[in-house]
N, C-alpha and C. Protein backbone atom coordinates (compact mmCIF):
# COMPACT_ATOMS: atom_id res chain seq x y z
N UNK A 1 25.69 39.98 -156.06
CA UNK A 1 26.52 41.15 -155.82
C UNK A 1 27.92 40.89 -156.35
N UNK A 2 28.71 41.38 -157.22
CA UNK A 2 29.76 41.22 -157.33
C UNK A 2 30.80 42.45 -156.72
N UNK A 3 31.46 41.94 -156.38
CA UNK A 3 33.29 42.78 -155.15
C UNK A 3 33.70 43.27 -156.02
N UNK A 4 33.57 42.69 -157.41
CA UNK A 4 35.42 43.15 -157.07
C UNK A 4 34.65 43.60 -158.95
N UNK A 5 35.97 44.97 -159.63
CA UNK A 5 35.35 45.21 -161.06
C UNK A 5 37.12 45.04 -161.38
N UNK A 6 37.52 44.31 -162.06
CA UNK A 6 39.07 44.24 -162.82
C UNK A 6 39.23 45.62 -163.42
N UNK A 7 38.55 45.52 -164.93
CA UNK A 7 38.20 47.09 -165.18
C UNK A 7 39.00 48.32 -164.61
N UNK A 8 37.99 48.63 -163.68
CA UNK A 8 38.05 49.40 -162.51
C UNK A 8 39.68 49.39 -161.96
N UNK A 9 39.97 48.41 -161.17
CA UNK A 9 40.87 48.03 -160.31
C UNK A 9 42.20 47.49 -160.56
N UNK A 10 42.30 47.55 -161.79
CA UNK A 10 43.62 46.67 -162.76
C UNK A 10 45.22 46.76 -162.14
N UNK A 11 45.28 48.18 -162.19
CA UNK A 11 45.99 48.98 -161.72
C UNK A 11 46.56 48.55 -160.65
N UNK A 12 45.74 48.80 -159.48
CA UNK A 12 45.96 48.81 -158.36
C UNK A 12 46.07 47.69 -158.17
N UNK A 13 45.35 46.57 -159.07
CA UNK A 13 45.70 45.09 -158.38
C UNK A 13 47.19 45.07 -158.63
N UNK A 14 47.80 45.42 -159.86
CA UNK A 14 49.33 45.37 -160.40
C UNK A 14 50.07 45.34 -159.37
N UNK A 15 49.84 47.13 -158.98
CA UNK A 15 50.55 47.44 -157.62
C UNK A 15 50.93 46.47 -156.22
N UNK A 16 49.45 46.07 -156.18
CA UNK A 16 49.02 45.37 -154.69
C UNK A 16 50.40 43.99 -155.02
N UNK A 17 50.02 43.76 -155.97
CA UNK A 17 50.76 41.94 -156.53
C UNK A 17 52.10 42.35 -156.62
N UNK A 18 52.67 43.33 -157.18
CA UNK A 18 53.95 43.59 -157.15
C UNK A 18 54.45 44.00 -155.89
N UNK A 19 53.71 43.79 -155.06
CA UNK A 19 54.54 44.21 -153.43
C UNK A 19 54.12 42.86 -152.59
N UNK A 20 53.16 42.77 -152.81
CA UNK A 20 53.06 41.15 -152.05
C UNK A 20 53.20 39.95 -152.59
N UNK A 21 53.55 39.58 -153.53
CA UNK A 21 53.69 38.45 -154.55
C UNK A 21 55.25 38.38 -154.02
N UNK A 22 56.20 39.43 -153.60
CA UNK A 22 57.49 39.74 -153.36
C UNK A 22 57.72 38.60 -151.80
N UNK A 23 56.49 38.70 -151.21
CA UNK A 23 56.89 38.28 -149.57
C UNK A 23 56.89 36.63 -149.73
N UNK A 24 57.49 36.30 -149.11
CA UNK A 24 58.29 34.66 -148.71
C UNK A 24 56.48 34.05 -148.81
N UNK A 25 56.39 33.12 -149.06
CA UNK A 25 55.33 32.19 -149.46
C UNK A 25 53.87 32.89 -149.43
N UNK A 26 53.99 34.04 -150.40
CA UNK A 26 52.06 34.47 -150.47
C UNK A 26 52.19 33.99 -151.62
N UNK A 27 50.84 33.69 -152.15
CA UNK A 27 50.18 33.42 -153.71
C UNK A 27 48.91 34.09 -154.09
N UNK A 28 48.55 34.06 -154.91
CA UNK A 28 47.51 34.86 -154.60
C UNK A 28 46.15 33.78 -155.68
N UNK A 29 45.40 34.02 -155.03
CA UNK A 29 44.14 33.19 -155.93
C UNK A 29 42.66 33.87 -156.19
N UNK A 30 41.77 33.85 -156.75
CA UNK A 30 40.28 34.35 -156.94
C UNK A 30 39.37 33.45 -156.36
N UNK A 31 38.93 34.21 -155.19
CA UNK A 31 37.85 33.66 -154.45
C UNK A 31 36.78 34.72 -154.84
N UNK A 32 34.96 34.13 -155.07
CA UNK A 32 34.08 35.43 -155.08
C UNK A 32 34.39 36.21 -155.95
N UNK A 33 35.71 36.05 -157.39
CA UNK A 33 35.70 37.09 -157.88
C UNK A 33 36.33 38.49 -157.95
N UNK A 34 37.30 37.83 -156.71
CA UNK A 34 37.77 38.76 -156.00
C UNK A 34 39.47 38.18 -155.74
N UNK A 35 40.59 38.82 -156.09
CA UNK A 35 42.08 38.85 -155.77
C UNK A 35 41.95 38.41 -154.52
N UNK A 36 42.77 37.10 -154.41
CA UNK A 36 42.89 37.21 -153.12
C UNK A 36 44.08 36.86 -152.69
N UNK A 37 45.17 36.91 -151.08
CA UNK A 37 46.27 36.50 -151.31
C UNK A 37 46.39 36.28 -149.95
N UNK A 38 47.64 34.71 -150.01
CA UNK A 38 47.39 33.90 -148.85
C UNK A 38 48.94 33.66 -148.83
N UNK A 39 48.83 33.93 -147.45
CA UNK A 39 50.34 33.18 -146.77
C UNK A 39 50.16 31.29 -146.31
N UNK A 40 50.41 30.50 -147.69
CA UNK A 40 50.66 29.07 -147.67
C UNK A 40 49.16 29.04 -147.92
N UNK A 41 48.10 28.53 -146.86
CA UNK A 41 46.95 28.22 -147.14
C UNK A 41 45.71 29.56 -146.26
N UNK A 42 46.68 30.34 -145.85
CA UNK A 42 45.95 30.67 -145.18
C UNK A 42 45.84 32.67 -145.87
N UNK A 43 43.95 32.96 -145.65
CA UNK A 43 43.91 34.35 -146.54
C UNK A 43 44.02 35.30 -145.52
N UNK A 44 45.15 36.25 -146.17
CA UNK A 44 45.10 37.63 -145.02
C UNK A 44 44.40 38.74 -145.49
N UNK A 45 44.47 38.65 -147.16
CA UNK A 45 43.93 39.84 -147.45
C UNK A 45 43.26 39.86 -148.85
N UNK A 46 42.42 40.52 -149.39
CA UNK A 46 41.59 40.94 -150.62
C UNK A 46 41.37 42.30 -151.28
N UNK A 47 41.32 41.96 -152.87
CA UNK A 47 40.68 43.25 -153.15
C UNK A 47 39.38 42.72 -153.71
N UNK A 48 38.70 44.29 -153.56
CA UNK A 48 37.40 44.64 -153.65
C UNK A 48 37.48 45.56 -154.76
N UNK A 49 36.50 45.91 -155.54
CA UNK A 49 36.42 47.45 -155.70
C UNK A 49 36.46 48.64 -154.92
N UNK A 50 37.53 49.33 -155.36
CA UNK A 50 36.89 50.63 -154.28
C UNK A 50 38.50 50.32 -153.04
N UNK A 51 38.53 48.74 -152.69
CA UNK A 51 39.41 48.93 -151.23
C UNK A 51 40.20 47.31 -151.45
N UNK A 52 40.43 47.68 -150.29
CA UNK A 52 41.33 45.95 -150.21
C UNK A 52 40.28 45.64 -148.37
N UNK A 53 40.48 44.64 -148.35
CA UNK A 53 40.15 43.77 -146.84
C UNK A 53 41.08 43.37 -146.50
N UNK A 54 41.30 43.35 -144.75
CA UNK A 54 42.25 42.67 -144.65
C UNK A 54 41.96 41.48 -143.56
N UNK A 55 41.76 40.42 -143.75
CA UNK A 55 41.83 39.20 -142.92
C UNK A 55 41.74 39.02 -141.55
N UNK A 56 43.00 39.62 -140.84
CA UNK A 56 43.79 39.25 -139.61
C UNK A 56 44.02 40.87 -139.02
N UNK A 57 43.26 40.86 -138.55
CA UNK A 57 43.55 42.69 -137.97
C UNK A 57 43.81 42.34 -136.52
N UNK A 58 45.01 43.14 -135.61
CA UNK A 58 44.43 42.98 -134.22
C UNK A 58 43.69 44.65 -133.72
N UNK A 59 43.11 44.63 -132.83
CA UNK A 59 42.31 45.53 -131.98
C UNK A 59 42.95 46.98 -132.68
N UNK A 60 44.15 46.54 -132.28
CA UNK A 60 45.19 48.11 -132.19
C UNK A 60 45.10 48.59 -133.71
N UNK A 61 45.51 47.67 -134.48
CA UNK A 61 45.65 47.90 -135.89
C UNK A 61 44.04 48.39 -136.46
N UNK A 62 43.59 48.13 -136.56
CA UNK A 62 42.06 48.27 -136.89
C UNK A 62 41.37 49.82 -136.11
N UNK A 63 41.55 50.33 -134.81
CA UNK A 63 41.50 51.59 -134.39
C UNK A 63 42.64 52.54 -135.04
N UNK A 64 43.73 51.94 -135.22
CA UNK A 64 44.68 52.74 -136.09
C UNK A 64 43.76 53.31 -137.27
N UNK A 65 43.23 52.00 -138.31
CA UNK A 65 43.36 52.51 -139.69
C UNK A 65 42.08 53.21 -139.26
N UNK A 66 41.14 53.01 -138.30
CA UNK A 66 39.91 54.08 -138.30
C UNK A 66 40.53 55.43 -138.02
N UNK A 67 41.71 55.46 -137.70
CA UNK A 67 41.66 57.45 -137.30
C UNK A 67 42.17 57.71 -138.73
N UNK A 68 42.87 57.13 -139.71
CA UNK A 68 43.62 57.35 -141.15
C UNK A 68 42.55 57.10 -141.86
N UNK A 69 41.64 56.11 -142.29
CA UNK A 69 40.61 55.78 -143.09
C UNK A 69 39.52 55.45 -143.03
N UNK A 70 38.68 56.04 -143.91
CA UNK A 70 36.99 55.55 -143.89
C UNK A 70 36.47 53.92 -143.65
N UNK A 71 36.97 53.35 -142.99
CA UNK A 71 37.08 51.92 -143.22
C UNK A 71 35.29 51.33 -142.64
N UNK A 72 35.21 50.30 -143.33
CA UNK A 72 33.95 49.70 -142.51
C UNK A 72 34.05 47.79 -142.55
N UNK A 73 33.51 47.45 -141.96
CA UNK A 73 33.30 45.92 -142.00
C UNK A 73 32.88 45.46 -143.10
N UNK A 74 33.86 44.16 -143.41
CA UNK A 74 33.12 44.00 -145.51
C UNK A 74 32.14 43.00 -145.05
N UNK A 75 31.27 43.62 -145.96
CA UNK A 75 29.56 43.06 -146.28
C UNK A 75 29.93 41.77 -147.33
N UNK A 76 29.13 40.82 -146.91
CA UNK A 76 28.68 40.14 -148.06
C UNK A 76 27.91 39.94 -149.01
N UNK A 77 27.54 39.27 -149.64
CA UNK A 77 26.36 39.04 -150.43
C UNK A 77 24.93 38.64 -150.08
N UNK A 78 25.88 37.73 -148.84
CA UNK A 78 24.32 37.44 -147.94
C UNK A 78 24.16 38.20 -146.73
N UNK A 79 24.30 39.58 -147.09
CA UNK A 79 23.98 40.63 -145.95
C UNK A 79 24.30 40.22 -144.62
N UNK A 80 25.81 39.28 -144.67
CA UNK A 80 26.54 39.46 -143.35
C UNK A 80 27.31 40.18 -143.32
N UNK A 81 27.91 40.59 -142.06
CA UNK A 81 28.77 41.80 -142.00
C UNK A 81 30.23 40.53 -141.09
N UNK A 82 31.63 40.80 -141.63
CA UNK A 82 32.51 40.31 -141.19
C UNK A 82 32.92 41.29 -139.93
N UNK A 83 32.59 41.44 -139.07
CA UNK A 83 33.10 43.03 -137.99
C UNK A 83 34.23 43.06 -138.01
N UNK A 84 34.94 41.72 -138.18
CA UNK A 84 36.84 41.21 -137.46
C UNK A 84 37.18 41.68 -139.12
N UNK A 85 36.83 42.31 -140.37
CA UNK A 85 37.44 42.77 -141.71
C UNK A 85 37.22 43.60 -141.98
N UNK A 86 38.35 44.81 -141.18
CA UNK A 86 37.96 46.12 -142.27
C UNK A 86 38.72 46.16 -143.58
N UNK A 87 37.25 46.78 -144.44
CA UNK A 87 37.52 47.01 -145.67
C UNK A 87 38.42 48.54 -145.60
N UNK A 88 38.69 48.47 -147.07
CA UNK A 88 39.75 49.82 -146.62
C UNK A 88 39.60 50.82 -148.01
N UNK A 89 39.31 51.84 -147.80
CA UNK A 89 39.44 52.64 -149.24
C UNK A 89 40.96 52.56 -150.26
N UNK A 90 40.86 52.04 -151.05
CA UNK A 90 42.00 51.84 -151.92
C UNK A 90 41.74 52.70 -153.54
N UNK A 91 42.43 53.77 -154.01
CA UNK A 91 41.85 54.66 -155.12
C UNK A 91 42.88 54.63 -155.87
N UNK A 92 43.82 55.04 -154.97
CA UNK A 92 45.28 55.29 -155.85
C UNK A 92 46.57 54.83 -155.10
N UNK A 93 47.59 54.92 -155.69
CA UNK A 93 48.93 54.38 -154.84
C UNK A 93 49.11 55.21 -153.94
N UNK A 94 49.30 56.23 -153.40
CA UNK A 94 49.04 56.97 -152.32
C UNK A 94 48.74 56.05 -151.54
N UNK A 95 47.50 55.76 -151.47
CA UNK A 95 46.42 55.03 -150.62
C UNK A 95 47.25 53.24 -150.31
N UNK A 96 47.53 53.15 -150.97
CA UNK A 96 48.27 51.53 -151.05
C UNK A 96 50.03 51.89 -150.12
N UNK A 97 50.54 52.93 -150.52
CA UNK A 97 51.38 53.06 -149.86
C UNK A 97 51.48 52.84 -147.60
N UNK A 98 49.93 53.69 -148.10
CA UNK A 98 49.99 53.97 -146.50
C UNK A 98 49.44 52.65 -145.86
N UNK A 99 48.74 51.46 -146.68
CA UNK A 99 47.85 50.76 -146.08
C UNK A 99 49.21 49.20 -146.12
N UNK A 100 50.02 49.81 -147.03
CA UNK A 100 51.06 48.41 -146.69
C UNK A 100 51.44 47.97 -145.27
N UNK A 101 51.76 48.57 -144.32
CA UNK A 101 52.00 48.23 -143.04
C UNK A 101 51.15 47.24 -142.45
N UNK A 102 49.74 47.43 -142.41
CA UNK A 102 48.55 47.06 -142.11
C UNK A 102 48.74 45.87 -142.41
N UNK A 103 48.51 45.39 -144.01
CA UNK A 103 48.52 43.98 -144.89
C UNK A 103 49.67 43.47 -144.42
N UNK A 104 51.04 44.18 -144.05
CA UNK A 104 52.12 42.85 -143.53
C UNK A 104 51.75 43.17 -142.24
N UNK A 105 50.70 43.40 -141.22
CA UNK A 105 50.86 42.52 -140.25
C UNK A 105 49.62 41.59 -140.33
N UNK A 106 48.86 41.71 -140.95
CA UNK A 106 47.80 40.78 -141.03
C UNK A 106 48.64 39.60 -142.32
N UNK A 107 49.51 39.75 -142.38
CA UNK A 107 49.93 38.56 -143.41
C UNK A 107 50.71 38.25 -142.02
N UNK A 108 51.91 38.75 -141.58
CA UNK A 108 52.55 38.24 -140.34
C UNK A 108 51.39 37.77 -139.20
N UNK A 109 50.17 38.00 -138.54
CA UNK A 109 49.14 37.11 -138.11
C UNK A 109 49.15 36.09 -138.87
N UNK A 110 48.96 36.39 -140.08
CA UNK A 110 48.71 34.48 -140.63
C UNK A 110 49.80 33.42 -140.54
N UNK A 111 50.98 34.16 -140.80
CA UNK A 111 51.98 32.99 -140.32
C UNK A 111 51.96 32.41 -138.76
N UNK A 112 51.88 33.33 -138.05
CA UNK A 112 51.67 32.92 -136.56
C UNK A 112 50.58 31.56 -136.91
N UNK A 113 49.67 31.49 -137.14
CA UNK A 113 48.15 30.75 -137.14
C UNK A 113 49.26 29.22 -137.63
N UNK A 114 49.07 28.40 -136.36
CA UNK A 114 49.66 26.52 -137.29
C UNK A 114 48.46 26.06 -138.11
């Protein structure tokens, strides 16, 4: 199964990297094929085709983005389901605008984490 299509997603990865590449120690690396970006060692968030994931959700945040977005738990390859990662529809900057809040607090969870 492959996540993630560059192709496809170029764009939006630009976007995504030019707003979080900005925050105090993220980097970003390819795991699976897939953008990924980590505060020091640790991953808060991904793109996919189609969406971004985000890592570190709490309760509240995650019922939030369900009343704003189609979101579901990202699947893997080996037909596990992560429940604690909603995936998130990501199409256009619109969509990235509204979902930034989200990604800095699941990047702010990861700094918490020693």
């Amino acid at each position: 199964m492959k996540y993630y299509d560059e192709e496809k997603m170029h764009d939006l990865r630009l976007l995504v990297e030019k707003e979080l590449l900005g925050w105090p120690e993220v980097s970003t690396k390819k795991m699976y094929g897939c953008p990924c970006y980590k505060y020091q060692d640790k991953l808060f968030a991904f793109l996919v085709t189609d969406g971004l994931v985000l890592v570190r959700v709490s309760e509240q945040d995650k019922g939030d983005l369900a009343r704003h977005f189609d979101i579901k738990p990202f699947q893997t390859s080996a037909n596990r389901t992560m429940k604690n990662w909603p995936q998130i529809p990501l199409n256009k900057e619109s969509d990235l605008k509204n979902i930034i809040p989200y990604i800095r607090q699941s990047y702010n969870l990861s700094k918490q984490l020693k």
